[in-house]
N, C-alpha and C. Protein backbone atom coordinates (compact mmCIF):
# COMPACT_ATOMS: atom_id res chain seq x y z
N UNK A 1 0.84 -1.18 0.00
CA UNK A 1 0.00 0.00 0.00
C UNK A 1 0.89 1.25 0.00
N UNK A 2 0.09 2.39 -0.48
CA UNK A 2 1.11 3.39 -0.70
C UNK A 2 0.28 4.54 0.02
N UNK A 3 1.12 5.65 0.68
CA UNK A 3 0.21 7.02 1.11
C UNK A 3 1.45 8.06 0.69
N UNK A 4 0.21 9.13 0.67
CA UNK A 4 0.73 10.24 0.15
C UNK A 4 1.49 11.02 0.89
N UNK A 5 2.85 11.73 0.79
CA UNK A 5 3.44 12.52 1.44
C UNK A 5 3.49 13.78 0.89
N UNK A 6 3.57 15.42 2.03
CA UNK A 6 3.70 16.32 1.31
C UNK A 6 2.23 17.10 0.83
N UNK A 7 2.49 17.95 0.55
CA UNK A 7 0.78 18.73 0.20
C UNK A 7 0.36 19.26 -0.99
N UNK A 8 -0.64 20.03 -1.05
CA UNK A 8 -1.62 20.59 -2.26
C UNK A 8 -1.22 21.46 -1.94
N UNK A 9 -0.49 21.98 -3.41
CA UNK A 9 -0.13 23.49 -3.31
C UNK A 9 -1.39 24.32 -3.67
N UNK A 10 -2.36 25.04 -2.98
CA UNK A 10 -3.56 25.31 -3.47
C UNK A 10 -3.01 26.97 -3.78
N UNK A 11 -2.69 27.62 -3.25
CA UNK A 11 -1.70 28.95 -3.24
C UNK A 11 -1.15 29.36 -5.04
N UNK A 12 -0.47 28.33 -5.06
CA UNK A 12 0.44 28.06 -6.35
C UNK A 12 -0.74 27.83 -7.62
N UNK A 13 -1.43 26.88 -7.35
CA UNK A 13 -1.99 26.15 -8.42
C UNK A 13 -3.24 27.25 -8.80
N UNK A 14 -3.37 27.39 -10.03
CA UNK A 14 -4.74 28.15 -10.47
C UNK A 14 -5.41 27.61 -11.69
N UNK A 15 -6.25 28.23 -12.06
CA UNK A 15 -7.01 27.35 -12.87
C UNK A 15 -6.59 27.19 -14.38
N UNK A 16 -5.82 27.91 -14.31
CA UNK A 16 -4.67 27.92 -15.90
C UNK A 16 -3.70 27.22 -15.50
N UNK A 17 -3.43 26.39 -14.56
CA UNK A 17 -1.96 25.55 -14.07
C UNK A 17 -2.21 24.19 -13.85
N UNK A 18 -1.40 23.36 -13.99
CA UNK A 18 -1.89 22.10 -13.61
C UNK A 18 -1.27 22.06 -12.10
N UNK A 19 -2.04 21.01 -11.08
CA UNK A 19 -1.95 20.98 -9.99
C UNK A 19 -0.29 20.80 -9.24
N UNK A 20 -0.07 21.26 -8.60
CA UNK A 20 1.24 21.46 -7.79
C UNK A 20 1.28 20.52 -6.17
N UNK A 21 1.88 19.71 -6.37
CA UNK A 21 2.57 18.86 -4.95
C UNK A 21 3.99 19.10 -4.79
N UNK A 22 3.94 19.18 -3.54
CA UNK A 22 5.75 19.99 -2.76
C UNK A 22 5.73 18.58 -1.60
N UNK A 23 7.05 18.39 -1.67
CA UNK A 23 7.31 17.00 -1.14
C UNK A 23 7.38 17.36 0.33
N UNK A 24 7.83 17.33 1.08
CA UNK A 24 7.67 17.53 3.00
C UNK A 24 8.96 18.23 3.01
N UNK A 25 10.05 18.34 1.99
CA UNK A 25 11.03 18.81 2.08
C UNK A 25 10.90 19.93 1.43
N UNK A 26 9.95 20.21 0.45
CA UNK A 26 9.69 21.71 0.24
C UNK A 26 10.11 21.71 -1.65
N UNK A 27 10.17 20.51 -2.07
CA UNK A 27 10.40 20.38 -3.42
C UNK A 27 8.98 20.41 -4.40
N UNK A 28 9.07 21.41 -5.06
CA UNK A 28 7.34 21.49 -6.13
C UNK A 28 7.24 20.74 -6.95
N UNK A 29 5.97 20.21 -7.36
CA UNK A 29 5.80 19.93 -8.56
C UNK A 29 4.89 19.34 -9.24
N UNK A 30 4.73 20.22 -11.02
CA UNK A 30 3.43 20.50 -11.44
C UNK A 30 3.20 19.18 -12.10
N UNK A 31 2.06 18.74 -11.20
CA UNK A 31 1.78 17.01 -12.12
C UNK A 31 0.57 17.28 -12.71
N UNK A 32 0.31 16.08 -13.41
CA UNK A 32 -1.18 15.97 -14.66
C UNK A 32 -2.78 15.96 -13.46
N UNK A 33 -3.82 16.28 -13.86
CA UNK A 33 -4.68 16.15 -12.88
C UNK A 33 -5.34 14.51 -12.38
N UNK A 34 -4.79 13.91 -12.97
CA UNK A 34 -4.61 12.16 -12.75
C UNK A 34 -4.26 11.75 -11.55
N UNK A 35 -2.83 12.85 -11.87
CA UNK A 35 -1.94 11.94 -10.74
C UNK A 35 -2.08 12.96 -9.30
N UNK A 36 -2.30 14.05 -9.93
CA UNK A 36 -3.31 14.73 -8.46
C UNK A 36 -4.15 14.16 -7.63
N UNK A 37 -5.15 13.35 -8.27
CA UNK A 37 -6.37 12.96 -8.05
C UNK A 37 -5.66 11.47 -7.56
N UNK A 38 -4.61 10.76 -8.16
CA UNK A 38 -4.17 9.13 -7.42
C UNK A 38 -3.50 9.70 -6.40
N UNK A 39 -2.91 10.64 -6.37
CA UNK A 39 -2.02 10.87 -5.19
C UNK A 39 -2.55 11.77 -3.90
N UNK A 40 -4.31 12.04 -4.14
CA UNK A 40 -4.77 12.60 -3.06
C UNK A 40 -5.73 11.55 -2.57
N UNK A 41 -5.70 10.13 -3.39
CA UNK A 41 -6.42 8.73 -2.82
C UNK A 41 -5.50 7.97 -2.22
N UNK A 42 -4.30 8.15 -2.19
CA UNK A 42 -3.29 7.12 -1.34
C UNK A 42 -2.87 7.91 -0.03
N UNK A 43 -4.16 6.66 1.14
CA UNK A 43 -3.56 7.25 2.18
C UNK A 43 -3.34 6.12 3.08
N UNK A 44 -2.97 5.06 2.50
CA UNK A 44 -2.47 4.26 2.93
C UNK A 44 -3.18 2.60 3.29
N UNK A 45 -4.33 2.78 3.25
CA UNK A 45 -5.16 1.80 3.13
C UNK A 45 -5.98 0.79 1.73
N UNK A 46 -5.82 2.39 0.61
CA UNK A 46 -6.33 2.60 -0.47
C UNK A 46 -5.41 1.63 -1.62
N UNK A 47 -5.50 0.68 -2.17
CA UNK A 47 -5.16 -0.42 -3.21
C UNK A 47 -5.08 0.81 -4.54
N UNK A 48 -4.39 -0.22 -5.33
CA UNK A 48 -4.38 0.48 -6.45
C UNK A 48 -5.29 0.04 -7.45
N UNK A 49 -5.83 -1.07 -7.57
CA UNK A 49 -7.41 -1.31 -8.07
C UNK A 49 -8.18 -0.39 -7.18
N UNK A 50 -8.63 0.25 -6.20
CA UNK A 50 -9.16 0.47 -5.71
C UNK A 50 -9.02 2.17 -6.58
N UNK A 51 -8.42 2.59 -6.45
CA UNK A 51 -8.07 4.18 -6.76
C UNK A 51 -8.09 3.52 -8.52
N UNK A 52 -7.77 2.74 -9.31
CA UNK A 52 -8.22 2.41 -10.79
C UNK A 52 -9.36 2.48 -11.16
N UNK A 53 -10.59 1.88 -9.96
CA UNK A 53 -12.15 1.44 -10.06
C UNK A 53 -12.83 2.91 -10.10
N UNK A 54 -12.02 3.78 -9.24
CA UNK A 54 -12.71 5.22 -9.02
C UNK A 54 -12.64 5.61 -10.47
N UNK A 55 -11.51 5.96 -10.76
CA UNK A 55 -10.89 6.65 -12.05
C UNK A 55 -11.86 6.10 -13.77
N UNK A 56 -11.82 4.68 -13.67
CA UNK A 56 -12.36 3.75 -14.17
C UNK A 56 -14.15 4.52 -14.83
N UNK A 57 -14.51 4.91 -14.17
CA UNK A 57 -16.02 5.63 -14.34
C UNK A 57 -16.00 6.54 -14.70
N UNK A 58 -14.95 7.16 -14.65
CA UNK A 58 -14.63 8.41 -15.52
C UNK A 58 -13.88 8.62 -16.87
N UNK A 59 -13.35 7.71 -17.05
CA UNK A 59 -11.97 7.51 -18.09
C UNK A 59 -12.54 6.60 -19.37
N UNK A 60 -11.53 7.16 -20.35
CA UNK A 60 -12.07 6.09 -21.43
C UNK A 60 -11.16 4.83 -22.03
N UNK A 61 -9.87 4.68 -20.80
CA UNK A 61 -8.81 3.87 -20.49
C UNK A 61 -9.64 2.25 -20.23
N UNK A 62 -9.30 1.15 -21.01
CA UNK A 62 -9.38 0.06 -20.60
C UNK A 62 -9.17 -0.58 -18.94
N UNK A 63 -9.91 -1.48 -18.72
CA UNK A 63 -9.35 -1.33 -17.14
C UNK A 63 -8.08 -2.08 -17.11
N UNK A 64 -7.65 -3.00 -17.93
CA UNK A 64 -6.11 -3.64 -17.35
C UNK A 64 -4.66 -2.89 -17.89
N UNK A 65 -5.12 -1.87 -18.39
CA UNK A 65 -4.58 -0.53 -18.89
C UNK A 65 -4.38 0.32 -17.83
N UNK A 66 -5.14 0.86 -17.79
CA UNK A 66 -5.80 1.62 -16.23
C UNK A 66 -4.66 1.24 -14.90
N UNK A 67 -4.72 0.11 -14.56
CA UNK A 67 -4.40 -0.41 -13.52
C UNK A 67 -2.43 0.10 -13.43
N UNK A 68 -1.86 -0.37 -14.76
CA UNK A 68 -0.58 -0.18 -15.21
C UNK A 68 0.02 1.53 -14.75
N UNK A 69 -1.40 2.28 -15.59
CA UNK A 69 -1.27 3.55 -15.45
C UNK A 69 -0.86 4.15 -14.39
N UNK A 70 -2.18 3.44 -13.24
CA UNK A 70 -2.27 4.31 -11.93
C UNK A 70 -0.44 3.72 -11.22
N UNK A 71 -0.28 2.27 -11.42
CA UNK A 71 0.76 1.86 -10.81
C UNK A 71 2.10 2.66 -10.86
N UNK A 72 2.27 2.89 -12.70
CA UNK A 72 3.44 4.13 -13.13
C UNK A 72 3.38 5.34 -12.81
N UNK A 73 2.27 6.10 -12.22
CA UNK A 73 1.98 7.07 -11.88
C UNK A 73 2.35 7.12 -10.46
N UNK A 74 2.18 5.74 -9.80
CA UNK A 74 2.37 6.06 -8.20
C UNK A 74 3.92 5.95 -8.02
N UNK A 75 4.14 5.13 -8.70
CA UNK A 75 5.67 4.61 -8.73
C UNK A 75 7.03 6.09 -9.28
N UNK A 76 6.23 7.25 -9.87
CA UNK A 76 7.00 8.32 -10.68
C UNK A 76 6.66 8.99 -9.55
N UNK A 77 5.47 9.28 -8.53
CA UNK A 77 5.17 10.12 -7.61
C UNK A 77 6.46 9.73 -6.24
N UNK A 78 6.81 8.31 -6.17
CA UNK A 78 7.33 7.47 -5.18
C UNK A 78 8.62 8.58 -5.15
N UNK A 79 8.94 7.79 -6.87
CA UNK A 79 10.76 8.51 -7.02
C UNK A 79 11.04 9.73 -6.44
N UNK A 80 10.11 10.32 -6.45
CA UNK A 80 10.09 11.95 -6.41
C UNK A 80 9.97 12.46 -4.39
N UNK A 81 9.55 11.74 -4.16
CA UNK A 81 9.53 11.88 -2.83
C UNK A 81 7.70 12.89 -2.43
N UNK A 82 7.05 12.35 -3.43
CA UNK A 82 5.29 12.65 -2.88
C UNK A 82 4.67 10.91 -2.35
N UNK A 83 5.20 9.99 -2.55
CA UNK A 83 4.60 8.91 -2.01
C UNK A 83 5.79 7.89 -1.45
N UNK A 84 5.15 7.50 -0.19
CA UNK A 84 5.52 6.37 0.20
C UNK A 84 5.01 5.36 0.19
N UNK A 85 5.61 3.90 1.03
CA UNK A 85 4.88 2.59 1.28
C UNK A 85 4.84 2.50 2.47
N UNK A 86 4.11 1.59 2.64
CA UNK A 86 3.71 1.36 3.96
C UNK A 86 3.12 -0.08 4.03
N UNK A 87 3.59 -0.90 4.78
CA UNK A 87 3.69 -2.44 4.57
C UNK A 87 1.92 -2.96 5.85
């Protein structure tokens, strides 16, 4: 399982910008509204089918597509220092 570290830059972000996360160390950065939206569902309990199924009703992404997506998305958020694991 993975949760989110770090916050919503709501200050920064406007409606001409794509959304802004700053890591706990104070590092920015402007991600797609996807990975906004996966990375404000991981809080640690939350599966990644689980945050796919949400997305899933909205998207016109296949679901075993989908699933890959959200995973590379959490996994690029990881590197970066906006998500951790948690066993």
């Amino acid at each position: 399982m993975f949760i989110k570290r770090g916050q919503f830059n709501e200050e920064r972000t406007t409606n001409k910008s794509k959304p802004i996360l700053v890591t706990p160390e104070g590092k920015s950065f402007q991600v797609t509204y996807m990975s906004a939206f996966i990375w404000e569902e991981l809080d640690g309990s939350t599966s990644i089918t689980e945050v796919s199924k949400k997305i899933e009703n909205t998207s016109k992404i296949n679901k075993p597509e989908l699933s890959n997506i959200v995973e590379s998305i959490i996994l690029q958020l990881k590197d970066v220092g906006l998500v951790g694991q948690v066993s």
